[in-house]
Protein backbone atom coordinates (compact mmCIF):
# COMPACT_ATOMS: atom_id res chain seq x y z
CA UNK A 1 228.83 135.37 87.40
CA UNK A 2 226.15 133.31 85.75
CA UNK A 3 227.59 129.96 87.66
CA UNK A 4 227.27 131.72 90.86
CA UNK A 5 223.50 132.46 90.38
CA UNK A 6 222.96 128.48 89.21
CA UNK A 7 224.34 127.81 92.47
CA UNK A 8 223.22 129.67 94.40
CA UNK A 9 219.39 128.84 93.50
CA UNK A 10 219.81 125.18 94.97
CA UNK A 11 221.69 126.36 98.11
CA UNK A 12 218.48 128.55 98.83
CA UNK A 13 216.27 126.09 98.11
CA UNK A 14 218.31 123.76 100.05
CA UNK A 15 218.38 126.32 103.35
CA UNK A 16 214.60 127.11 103.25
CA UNK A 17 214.04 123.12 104.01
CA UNK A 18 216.46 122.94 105.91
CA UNK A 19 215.17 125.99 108.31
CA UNK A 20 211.44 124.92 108.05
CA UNK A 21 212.44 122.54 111.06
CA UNK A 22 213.17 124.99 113.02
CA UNK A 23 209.19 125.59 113.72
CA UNK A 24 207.64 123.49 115.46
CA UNK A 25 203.82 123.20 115.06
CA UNK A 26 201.72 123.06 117.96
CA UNK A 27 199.12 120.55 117.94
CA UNK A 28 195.47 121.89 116.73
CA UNK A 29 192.89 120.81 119.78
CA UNK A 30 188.93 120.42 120.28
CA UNK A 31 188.35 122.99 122.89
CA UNK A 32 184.60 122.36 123.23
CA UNK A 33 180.95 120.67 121.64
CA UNK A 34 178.47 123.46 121.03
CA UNK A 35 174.82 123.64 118.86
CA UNK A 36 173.74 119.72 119.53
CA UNK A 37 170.83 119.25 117.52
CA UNK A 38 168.61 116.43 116.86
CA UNK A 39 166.52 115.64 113.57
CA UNK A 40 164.27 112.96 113.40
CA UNK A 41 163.54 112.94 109.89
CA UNK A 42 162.57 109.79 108.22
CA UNK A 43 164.11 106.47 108.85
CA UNK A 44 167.14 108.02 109.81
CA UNK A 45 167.95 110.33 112.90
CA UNK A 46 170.73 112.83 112.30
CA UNK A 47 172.78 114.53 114.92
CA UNK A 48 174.40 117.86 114.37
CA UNK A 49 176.95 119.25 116.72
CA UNK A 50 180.03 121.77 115.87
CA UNK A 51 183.54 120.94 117.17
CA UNK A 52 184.88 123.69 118.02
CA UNK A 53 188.61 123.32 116.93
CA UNK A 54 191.80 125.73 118.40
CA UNK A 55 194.42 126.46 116.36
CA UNK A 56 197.31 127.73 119.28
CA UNK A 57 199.90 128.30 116.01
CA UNK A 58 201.19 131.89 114.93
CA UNK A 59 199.97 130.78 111.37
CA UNK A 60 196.58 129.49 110.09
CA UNK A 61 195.96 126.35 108.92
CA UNK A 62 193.56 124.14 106.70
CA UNK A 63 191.33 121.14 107.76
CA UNK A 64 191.46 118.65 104.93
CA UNK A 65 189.33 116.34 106.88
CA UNK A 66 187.56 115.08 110.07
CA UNK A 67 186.75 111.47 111.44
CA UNK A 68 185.03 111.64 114.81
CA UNK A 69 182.88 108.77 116.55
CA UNK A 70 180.69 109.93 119.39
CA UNK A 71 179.99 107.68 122.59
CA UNK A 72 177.70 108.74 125.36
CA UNK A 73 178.77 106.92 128.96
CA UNK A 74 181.08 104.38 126.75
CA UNK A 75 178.38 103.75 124.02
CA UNK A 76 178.73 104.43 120.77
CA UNK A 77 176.30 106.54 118.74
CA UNK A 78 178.12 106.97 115.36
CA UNK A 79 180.56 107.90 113.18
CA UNK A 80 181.26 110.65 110.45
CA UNK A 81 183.88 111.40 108.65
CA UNK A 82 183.64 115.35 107.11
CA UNK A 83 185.62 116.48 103.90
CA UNK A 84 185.13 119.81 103.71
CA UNK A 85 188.05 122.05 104.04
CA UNK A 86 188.00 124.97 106.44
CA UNK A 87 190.69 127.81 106.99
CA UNK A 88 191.18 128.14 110.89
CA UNK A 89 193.43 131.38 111.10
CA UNK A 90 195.99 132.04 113.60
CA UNK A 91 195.14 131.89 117.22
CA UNK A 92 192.05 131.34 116.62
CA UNK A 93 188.75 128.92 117.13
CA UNK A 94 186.53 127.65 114.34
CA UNK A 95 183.36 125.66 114.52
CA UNK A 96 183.62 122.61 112.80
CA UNK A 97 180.38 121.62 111.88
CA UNK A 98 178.98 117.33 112.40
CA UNK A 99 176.63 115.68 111.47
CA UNK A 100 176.52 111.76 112.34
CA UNK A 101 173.84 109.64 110.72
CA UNK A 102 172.92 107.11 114.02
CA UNK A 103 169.72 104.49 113.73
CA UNK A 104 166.82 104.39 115.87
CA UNK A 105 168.45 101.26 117.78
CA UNK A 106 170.83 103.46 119.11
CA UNK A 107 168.68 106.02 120.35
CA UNK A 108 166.35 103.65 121.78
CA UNK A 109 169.43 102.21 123.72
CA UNK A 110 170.34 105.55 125.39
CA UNK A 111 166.39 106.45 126.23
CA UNK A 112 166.69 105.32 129.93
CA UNK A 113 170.21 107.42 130.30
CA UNK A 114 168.60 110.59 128.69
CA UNK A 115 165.37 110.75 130.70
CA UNK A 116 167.54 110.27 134.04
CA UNK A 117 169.83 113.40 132.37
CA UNK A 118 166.43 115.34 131.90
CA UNK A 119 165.36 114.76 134.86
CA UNK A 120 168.69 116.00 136.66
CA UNK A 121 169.00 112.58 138.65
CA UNK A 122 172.08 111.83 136.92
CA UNK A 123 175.09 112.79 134.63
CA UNK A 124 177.08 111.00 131.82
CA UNK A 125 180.20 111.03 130.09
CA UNK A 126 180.04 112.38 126.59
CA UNK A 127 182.76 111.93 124.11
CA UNK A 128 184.32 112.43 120.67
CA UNK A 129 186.74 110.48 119.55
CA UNK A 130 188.50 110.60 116.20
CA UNK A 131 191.29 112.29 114.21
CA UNK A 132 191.73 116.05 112.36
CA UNK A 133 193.89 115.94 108.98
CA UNK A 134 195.46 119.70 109.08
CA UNK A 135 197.81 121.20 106.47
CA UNK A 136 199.56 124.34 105.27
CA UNK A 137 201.10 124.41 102.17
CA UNK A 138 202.27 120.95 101.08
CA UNK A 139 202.64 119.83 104.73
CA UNK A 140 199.78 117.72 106.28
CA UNK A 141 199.64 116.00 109.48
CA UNK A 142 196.68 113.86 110.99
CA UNK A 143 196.31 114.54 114.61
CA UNK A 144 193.87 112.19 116.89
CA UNK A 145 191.95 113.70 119.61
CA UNK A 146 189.62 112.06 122.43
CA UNK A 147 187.29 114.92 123.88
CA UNK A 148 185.11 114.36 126.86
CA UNK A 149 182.70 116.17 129.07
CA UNK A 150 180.43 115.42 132.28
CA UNK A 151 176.74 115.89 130.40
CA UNK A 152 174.00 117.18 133.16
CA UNK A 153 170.58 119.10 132.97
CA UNK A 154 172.20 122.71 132.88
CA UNK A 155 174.90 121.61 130.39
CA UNK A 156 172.43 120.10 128.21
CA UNK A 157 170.10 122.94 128.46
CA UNK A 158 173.12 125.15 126.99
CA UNK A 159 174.47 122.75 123.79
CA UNK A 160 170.64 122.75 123.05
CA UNK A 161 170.39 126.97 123.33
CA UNK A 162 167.82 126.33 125.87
């Protein structure tokens, strides 16, 4: 009887790995940019945005990390990389919250794009680019994602809560 429960400890350790294939995880996707926000403090301009990140699993997850870049009509404005770790439950959305530390250069170079978005004349491309390390238990995956949206005067208006 003992030798049996030996045994059989292995073989149900064994069949739990072996049955954890049998889910397959959906991938976790931006949905949408919300809460833009622009300080100008110092030398250094910040931009804050939240991702807002959709978890389409029947089980919640953790984000162990975030790398995103963000390029208005193909230019890039800059980079951040979050380590903060955030439960996202099941079928759910979570606001991931950015902020990306940018120069003045680089604002300076999109002045003549933004005042022509102000002034509802024309509309650009707005993007984040980058990848999302999830994980549950000792499973982690890094999944890239490429999010884009047409940017006019009323959409503007709304990521600023105007």
């Amino acid at each position: 009887m003992p030798r049996f429960r030996i045994l059989s400890i292995p073989c149900l350790v064994a069949c739990s790995f072996l049955h954890t294939g049998c889910l397959t995880m959906k991938s976790v996707k931006i949905s949408s940019i919300d809460a833009l926000q622009v300080e100008l403090n110092g030398n250094v301009p910040n931009i804050r945005f939240d991702l807002r990140v959709e978890n389409p699993n029947n089980w919640g997850v953790r984000l162990l990390e975030a790398e995103t870049g963000l390029l208005i009509d193909n230019k890039p404005v800059g980079t951040a990389k979050a380590d903060q770790r955030l439960k996202i439950r099941a079928k759910s959305e979570t606001a991931v919250p950015v902020s990306i530390q940018t120069s003045y250069m680089e604002l300076l170079k999109m002045a003549p794009q933004g005042l022509e978005l102000l002034s509802g004349q024309r509309s650009v491309e707005g993007r984040a680019v980058g990848s999302l390390k999830i994980g549950k238990f000792i499973f982690r995956k890094r999944i890239a994602f490429d999010f884009s949206e047409k940017l006019d005067q009323q959409r503007l208006k709304k990521l600023f809560g105007k």
